[in-house]
Protein backbone atom coordinates (compact mmCIF):
# COMPACT_ATOMS: atom_id res chain seq x y z
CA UNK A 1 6.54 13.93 19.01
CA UNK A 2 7.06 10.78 16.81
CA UNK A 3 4.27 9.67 14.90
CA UNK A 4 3.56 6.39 16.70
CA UNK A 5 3.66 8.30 20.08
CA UNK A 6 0.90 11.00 18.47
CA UNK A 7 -0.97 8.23 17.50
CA UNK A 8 -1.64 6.41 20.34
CA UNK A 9 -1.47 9.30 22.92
CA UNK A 10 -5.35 8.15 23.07
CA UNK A 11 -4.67 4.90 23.80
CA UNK A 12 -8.05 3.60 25.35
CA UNK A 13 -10.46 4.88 22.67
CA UNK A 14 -8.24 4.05 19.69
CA UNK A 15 -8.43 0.43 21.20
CA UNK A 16 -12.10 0.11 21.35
CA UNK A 17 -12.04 2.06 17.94
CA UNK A 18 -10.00 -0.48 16.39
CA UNK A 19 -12.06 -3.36 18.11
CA UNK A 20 -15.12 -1.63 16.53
CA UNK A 21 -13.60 -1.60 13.14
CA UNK A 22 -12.62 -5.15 13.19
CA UNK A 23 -15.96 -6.17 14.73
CA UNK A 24 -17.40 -4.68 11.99
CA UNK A 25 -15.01 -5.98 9.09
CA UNK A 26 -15.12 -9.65 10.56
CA UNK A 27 -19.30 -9.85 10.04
CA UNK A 28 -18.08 -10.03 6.07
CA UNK A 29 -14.77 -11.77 5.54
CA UNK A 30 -15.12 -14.86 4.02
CA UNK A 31 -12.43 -17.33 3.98
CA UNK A 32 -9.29 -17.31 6.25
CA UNK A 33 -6.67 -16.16 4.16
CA UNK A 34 -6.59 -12.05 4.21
CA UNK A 35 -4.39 -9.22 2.45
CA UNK A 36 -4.28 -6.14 4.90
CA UNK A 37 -2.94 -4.07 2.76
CA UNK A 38 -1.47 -0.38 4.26
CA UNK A 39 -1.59 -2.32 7.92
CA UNK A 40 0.36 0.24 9.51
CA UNK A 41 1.84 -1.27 12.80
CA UNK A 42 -0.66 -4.15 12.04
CA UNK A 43 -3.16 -3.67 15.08
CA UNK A 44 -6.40 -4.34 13.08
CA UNK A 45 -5.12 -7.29 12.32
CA UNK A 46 -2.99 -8.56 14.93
CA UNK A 47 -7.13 -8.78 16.00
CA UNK A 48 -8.09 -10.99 13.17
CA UNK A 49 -5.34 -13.47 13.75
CA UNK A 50 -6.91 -14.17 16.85
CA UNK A 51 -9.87 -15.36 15.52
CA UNK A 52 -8.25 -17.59 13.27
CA UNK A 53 -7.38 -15.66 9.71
CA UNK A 54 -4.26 -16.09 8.22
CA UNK A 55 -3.07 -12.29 7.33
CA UNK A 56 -0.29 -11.26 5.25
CA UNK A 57 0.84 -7.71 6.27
CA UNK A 58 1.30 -5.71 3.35
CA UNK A 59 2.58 -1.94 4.17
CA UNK A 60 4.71 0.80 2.51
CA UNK A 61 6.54 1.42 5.66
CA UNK A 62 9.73 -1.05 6.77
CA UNK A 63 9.45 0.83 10.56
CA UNK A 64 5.58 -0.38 10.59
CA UNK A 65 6.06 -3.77 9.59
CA UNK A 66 9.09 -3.85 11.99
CA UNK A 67 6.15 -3.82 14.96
CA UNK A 68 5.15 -7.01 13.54
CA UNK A 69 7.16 -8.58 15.47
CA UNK A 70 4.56 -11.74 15.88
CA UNK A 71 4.35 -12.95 12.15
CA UNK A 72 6.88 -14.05 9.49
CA UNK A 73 3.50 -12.97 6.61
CA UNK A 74 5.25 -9.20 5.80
CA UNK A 75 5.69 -7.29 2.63
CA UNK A 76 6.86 -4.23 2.04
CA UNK A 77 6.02 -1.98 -0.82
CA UNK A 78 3.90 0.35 -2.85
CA UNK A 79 0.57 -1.62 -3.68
CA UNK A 80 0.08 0.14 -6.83
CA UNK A 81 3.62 -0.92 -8.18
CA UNK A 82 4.44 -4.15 -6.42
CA UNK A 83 4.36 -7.73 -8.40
CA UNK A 84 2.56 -10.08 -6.01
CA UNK A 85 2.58 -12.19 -9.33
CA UNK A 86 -0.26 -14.91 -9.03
CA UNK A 87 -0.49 -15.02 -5.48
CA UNK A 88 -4.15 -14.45 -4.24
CA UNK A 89 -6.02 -14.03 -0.93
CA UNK A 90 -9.44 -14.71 0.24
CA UNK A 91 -10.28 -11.45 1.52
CA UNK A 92 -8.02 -8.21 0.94
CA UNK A 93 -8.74 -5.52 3.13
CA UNK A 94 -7.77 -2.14 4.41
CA UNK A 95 -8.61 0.33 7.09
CA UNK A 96 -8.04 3.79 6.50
CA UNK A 97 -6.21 3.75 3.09
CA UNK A 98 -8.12 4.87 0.32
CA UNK A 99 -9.13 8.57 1.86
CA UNK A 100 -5.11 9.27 1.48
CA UNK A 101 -5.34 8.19 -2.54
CA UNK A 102 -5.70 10.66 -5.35
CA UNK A 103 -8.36 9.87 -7.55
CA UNK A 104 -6.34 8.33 -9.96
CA UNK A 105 -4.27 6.07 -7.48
CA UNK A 106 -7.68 4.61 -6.02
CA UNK A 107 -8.97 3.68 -9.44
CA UNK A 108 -5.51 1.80 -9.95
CA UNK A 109 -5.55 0.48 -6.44
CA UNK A 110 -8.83 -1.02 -6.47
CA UNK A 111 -8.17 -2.62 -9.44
CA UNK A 112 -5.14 -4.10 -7.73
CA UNK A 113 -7.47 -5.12 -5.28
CA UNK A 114 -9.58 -7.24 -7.01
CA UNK A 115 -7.15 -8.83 -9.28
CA UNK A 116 -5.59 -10.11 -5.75
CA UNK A 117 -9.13 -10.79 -4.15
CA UNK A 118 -10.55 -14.33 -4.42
CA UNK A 119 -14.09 -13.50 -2.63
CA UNK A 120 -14.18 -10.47 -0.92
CA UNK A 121 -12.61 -6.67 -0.81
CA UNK A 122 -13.50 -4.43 2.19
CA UNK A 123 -12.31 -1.04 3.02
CA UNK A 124 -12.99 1.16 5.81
CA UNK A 125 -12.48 5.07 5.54
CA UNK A 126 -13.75 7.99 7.35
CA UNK A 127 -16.92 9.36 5.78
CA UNK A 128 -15.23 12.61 3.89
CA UNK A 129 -17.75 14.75 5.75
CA UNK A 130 -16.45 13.69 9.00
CA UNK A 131 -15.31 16.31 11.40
CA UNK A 132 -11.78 14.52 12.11
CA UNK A 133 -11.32 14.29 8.23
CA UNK A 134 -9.60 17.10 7.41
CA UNK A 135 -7.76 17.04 10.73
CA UNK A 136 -5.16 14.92 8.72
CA UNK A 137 -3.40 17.21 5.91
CA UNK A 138 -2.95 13.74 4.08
CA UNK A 139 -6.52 13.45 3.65
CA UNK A 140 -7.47 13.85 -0.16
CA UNK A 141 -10.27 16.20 -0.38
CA UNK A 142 -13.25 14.78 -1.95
CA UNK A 143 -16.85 14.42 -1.60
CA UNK A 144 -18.91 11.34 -0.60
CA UNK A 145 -20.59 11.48 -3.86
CA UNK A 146 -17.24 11.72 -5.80
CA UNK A 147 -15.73 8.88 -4.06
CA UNK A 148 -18.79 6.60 -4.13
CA UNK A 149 -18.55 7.32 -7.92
CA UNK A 150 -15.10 6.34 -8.23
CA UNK A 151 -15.72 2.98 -6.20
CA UNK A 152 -18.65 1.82 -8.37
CA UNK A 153 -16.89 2.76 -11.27
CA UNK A 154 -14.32 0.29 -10.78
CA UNK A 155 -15.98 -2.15 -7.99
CA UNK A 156 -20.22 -2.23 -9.14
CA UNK A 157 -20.53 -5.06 -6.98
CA UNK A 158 -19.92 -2.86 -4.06
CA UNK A 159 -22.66 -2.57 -0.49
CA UNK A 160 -21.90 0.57 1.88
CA UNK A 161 -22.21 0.81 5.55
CA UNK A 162 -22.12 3.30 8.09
CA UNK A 163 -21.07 3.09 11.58
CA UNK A 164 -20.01 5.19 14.33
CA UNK A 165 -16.79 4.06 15.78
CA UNK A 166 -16.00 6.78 18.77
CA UNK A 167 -15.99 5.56 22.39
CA UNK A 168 -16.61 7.87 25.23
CA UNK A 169 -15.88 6.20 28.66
CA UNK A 170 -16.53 9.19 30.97
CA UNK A 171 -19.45 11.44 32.24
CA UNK A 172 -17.85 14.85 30.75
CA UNK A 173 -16.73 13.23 27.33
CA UNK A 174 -20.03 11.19 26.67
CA UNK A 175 -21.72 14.61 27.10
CA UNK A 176 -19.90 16.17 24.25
CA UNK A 177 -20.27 13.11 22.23
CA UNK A 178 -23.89 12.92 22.94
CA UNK A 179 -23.91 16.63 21.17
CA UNK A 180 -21.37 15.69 18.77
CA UNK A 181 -23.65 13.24 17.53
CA UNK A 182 -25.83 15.64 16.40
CA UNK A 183 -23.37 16.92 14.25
CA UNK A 184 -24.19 15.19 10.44
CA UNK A 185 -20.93 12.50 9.57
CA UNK A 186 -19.29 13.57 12.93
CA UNK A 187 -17.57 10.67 13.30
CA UNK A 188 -18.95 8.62 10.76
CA UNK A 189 -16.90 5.47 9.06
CA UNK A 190 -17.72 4.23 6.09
CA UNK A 191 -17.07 0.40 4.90
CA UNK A 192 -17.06 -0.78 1.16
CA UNK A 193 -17.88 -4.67 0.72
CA UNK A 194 -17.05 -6.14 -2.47
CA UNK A 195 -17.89 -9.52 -3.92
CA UNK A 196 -15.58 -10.85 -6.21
CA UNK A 197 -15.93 -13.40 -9.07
C-alpha cells in the first residue's frame, strides 16, 4: 500500500487530529507570515491559510509538495543544508519533524530554525513515551528528558505543552480510549513554543 493511502486509511480521526493540532498551534503564532517546514502533503497548513497566514511550504519530498496544488509558496529541500539566504518568516513551524532527527540533526535544525524565525518557533511531536511512538521505525529513540535537554540547550526561551490529540467518534472506540487514557503518554503530543529576539 502506498504511503499516502496508509496514511490516511483513518481518514476521519486524522482530520480532527490535524484540526486539533492546528487549533492548538494557532493560540501562539504571531504574525502572518509562517515557514512549515517538513509539511508533508501540506494539510496542517492548507488549515492555517484559511485563517489568513501566509505559509511557505517547505518539504524534502517533490511528490508531497506536488499535493500542493493550491499555492505557488513551495520549496523543496533538506532544511539542514538548504540556503534560504536572508529570507525570514514570522513564525516557522513544524508538526511531527523533530522525533525523526538524530540528536545531532535537531541541534543543527533548530538552530536553522531560529536564524529563519522573526518571533516565534513551534513544534509539535509525539511525547517519546507515547504508545504510537515506536509504531514508526523512523522514530529516533530518545527519552523526554533527553530531548527536552537538547531543546533548551539550543532554544532556552522555550514553554512546553501537552495535549491529547485522539478522537474517538463511536461507542466501542471511546470505550477503549476511555481505558487508553489511563495509560501514562498514551497518546500524548507535545508542543515547543519559542520566542525569538
Amino acid at each position: 500500500m502506498p504511503y499516502d493511502e496508509q496514511y490516511f486509511a483513518e481518514r476521519s480521526e486524522i482530520s480532527h487530529e490535524v484540526l486539533t493540532e492546528v487549533e492548538w498551534v494557532r493560540k501562539f503564532l504571531k504574525g502572518k507570515t509562517i515557514l512549515d517546514v517538513a509539511c508533508g502533503t501540506g494539510r496542517h497548513s492548507y488549515i492555517l491559510e484559511y485563517y489568513g497566514y501566509e505559509v511557505t511550504y517547505f518539504d524534502l519530498s517533490e511528490h508531497a509538495l506536488k499535493n500542493i496544488f493550491w499555492s505557488s509558496r513551495k520549496i523543496q529541500g533538506d532544511l539542514l543544508q538548504y540556503d534560504f539566504g536572508d529570507a525570514k518568516f514570522d513564525s516557522v513551524i513544524s508538526f511531527h519533524f523533530i522525533e525523526h532527527l538524530t540528536d545531532e540533526q535537531l541541534v543543527k535544525a533548530l538552530r536553522k530554525m531560529k536564524k529563519l524565525a522573526r518571533y516565534r518557533i513551534i513544534n509539535v511531536t509525539p511525547h517519546p513515551k507515547s504508545i504510537v511512538y515506536p509504531l514508526d521505525e523512523t522514530h529516533v529513540p530518545r527519552t523526554f528528558k533527553k530531548l527536552i535537554e537538547i531543546y533548551m540547550s539550543v532554544l532556552p526561551n522555550t514553554k512546553i505543552y501537552r495535549f491529547d490529540n485522539k478522537f474517538r467518534p463511536h461507542l466501542r472506540s471511546w470505550i477503549r480510549g476511555f481505558f487508553e487514557k489511563l495509560r501514562p503518554h498514551y497518546f500524548e503530543q507535545v508542543m515547543f513554543v519559542t520566542e525569538v529576539g
